[in-house]
C-alpha atoms as a PDB file:
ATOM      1  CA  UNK A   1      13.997  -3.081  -0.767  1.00  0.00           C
ATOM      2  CA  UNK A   2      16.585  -5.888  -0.325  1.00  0.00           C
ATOM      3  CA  UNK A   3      19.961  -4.188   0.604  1.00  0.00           C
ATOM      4  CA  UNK A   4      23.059  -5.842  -1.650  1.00  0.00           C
ATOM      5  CA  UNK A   5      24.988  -7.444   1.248  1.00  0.00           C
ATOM      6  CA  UNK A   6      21.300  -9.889   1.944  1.00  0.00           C
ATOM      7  CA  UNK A   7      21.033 -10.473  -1.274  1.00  0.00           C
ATOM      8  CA  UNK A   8      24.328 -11.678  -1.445  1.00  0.00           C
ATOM      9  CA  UNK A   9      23.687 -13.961   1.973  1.00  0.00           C
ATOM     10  CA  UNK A  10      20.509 -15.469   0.332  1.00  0.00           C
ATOM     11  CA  UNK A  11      21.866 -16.130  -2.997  1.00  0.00           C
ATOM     12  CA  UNK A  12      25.281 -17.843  -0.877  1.00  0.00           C
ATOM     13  CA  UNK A  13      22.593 -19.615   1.483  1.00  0.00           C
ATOM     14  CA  UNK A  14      20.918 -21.579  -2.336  1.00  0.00           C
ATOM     15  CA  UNK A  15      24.427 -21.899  -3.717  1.00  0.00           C
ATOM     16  CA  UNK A  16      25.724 -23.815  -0.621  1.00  0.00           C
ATOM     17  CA  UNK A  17      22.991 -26.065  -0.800  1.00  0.00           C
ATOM     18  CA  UNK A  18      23.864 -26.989  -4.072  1.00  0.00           C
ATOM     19  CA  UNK A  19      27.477 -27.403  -3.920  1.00  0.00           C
ATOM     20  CA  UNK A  20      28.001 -23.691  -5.348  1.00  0.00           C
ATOM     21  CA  UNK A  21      30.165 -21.433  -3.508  1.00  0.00           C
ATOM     22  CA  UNK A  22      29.536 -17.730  -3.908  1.00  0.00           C
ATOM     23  CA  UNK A  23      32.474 -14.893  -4.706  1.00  0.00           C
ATOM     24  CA  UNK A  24      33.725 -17.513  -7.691  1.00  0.00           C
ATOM     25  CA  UNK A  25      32.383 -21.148  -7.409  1.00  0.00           C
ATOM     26  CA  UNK A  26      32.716 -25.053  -8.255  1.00  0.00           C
ATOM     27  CA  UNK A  27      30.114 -26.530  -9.568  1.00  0.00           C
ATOM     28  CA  UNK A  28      29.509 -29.793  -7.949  1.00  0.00           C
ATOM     29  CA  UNK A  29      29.810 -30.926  -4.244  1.00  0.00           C
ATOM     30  CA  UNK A  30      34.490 -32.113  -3.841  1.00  0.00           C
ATOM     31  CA  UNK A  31      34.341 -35.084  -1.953  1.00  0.00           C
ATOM     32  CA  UNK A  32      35.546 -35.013   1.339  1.00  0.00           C
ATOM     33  CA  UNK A  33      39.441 -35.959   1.232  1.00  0.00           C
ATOM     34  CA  UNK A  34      39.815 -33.864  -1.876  1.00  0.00           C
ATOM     35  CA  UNK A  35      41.622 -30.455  -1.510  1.00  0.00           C
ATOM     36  CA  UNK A  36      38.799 -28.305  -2.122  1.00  0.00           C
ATOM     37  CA  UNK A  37      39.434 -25.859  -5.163  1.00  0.00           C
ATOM     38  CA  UNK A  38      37.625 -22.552  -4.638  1.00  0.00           C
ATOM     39  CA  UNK A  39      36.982 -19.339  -7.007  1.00  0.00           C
ATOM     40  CA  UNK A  40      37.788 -16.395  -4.774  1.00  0.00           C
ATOM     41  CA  UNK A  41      37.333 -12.605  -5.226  1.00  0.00           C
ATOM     42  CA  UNK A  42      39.730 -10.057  -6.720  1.00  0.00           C
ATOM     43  CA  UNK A  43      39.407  -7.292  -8.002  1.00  0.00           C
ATOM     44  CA  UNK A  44      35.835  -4.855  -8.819  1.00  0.00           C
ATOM     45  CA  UNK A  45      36.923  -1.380 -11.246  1.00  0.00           C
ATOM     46  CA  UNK A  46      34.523   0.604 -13.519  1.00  0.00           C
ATOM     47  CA  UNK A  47      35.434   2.836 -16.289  1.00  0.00           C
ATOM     48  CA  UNK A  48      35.016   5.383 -15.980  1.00  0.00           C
ATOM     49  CA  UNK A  49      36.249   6.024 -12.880  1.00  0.00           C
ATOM     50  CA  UNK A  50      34.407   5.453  -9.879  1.00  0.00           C
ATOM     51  CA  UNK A  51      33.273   8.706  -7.994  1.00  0.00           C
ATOM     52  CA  UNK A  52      33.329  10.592 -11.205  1.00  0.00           C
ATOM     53  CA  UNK A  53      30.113  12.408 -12.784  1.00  0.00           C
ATOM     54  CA  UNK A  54      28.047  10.387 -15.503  1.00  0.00           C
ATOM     55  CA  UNK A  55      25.757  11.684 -18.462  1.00  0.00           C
ATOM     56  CA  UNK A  56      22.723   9.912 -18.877  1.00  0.00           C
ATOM     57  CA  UNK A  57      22.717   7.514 -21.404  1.00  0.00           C
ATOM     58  CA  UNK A  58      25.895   7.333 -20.684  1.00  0.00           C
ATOM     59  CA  UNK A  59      28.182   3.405 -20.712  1.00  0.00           C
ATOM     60  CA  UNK A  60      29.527   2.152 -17.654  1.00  0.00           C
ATOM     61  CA  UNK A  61      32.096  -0.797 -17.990  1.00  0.00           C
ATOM     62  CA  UNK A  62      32.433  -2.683 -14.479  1.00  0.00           C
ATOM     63  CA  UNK A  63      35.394  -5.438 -14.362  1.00  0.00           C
ATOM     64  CA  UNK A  64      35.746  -8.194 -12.213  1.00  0.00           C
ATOM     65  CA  UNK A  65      38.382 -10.832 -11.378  1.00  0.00           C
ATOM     66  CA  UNK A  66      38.918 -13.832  -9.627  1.00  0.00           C
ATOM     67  CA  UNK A  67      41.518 -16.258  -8.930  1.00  0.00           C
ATOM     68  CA  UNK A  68      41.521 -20.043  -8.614  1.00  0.00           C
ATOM     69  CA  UNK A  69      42.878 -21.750  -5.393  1.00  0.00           C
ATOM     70  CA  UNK A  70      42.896 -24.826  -3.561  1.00  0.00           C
ATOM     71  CA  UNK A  71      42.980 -26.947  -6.881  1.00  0.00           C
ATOM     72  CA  UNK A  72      41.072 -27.188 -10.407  1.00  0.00           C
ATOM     73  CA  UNK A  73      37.993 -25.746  -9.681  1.00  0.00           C
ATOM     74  CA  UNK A  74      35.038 -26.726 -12.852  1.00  0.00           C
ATOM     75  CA  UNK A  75      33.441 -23.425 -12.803  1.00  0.00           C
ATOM     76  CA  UNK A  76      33.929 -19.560 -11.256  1.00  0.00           C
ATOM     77  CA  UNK A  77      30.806 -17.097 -10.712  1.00  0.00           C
ATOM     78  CA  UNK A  78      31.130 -13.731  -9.948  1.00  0.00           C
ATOM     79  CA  UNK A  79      27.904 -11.497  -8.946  1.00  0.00           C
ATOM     80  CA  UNK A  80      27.597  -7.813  -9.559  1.00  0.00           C
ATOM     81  CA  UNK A  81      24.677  -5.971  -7.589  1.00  0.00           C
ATOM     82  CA  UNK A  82      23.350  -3.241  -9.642  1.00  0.00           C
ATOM     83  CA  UNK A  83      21.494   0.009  -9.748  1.00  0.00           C
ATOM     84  CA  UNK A  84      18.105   0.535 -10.694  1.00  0.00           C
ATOM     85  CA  UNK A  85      19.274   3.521 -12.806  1.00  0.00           C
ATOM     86  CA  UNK A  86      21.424   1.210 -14.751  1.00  0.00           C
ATOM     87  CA  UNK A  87      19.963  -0.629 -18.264  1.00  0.00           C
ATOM     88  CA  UNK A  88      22.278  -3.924 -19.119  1.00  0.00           C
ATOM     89  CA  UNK A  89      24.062  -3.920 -21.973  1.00  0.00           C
ATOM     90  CA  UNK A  90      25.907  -7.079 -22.066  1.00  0.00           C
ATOM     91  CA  UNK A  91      28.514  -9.184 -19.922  1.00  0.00           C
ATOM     92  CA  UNK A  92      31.565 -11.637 -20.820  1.00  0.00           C
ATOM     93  CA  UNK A  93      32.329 -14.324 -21.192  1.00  0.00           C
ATOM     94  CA  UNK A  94      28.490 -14.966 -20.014  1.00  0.00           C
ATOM     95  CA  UNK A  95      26.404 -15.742 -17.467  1.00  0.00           C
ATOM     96  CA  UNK A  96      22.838 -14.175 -16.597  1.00  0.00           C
ATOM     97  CA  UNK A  97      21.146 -10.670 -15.554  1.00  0.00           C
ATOM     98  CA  UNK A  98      17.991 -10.691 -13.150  1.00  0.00           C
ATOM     99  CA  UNK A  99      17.429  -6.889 -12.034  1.00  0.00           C
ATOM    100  CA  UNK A 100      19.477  -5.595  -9.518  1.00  0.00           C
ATOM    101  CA  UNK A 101      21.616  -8.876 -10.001  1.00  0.00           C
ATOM    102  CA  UNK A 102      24.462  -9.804 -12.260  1.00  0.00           C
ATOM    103  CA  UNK A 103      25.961 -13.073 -12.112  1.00  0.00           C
ATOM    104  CA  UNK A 104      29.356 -13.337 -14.479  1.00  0.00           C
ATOM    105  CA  UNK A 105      30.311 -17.304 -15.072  1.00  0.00           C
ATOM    106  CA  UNK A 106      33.429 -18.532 -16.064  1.00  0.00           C
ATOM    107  CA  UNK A 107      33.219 -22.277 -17.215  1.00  0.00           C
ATOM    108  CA  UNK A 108      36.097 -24.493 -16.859  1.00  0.00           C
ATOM    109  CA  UNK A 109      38.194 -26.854 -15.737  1.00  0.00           C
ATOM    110  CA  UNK A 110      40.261 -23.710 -14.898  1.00  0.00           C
ATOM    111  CA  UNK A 111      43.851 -24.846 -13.081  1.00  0.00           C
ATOM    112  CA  UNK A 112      45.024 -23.616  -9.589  1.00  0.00           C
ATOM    113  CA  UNK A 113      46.108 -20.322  -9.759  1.00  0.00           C
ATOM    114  CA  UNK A 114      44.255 -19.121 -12.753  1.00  0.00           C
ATOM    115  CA  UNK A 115      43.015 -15.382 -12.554  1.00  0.00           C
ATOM    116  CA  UNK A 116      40.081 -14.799 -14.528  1.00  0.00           C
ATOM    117  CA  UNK A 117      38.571 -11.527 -15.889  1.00  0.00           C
ATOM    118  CA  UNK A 118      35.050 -10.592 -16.600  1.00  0.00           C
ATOM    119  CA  UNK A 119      33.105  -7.624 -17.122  1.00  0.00           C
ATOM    120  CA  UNK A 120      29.578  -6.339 -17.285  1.00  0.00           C
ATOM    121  CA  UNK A 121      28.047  -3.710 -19.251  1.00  0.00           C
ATOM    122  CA  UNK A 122      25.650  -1.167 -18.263  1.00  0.00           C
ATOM    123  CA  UNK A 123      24.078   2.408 -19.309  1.00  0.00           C
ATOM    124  CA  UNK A 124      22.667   5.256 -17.796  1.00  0.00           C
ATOM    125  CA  UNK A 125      19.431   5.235 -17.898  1.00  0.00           C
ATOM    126  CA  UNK A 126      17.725   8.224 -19.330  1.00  0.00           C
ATOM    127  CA  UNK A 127      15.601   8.908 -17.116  1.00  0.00           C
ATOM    128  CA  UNK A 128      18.134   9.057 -13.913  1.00  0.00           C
ATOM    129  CA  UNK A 129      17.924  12.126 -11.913  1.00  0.00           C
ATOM    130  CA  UNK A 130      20.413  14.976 -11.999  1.00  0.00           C
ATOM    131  CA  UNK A 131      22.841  14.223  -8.899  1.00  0.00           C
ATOM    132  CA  UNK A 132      21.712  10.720  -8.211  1.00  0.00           C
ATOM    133  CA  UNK A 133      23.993   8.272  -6.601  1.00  0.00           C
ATOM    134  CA  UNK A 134      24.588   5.022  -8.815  1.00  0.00           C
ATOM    135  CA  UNK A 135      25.668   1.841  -6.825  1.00  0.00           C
ATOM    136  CA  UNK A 136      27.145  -1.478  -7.655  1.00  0.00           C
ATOM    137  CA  UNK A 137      28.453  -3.659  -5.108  1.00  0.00           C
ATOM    138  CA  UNK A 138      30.924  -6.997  -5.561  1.00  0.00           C
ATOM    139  CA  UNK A 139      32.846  -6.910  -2.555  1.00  0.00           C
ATOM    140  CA  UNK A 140      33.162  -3.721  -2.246  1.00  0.00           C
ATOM    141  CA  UNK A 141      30.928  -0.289  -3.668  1.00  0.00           C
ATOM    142  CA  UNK A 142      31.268   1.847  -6.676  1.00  0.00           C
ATOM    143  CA  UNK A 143      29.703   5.164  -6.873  1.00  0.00           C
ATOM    144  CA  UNK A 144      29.259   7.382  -9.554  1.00  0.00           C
ATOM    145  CA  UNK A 145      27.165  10.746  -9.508  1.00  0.00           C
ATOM    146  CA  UNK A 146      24.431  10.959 -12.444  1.00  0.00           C
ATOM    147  CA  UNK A 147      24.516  14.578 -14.320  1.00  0.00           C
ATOM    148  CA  UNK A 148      21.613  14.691 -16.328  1.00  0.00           C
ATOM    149  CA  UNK A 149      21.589  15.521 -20.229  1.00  0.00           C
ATOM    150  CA  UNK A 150      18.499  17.395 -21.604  1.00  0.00           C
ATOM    151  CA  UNK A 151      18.653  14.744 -24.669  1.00  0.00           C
ATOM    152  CA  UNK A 152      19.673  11.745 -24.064  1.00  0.00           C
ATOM    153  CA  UNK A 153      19.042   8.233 -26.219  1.00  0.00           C
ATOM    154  CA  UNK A 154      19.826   4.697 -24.715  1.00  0.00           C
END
């Protein structure tokens, strides 16, 4: 199993390539004289709390933000690595879900010195194990601790 931080250095390895940066990006290679505008990383909360106990079936809201520097930047991504005892639920303002991996996108022009808010969606899955840990990682880890319900719908 991949850990979160590798997937992270693959996916930034593609994005390069393609004139993406990872941790908030622009879309499209700045030429070289331009000030380059870049999406970085702020802030990663969950409600509830992190480190608290969670009910299967239960709703976990994670939030994300990012801020534009350098410049206009056309586009900001934000990715979100998940738990396999998580089920999506949905994500704004959009962007795409490939288990473990949520990517939030933010599309622009977006001025320098923008912050920008996102947040993804997720339930307990049903079927998650009394006392398991959940994980997601963007930048940094959340943790909460799974206590199972006897009936639980998703």
């Amino acid at each position: 199993m991949l850990k979160p931080k590798s997937v992270l250095r693959r996916m930034a390895a593609v994005a390069a390539l393609s004139g993406i940066l990872m941790a908030g990006a622009i879309v499209g290679a700045p030429s070289a004289s331009a000030q380059v505008p870049e999406c970085v990383t702020g802030g990663f909360t969950a409600d509830p709390a992190p480190g608290s106990k969670v009910k299967s079936g239960k709703i976990i809201v994670y939030t994300v933000t990012v801020g534009v520097i350098g410049g206009e930047a056309a586009g900001c991504l934000r990715d979100i690595v998940t738990s396999p005892l998580l089920e999506f639920v949905s994500m704004e303002p959009e962007g795409t879900f490939f288990p473990p991996m949520a990517s939030i996108l933010w599309t622009g022009p977006f001025q320098l010195g923008t912050v920008l808010q996102g947040s993804l969606t997720m339930q307990v899955r049903c079927d998650a194990p009394d006392g398991a840990v959940i994980e997601a990682f963007s930048g940094s880890t959340i943790q909460h601790v799974v206590k199972a319900k006897k009936h639980c719908t998703s």
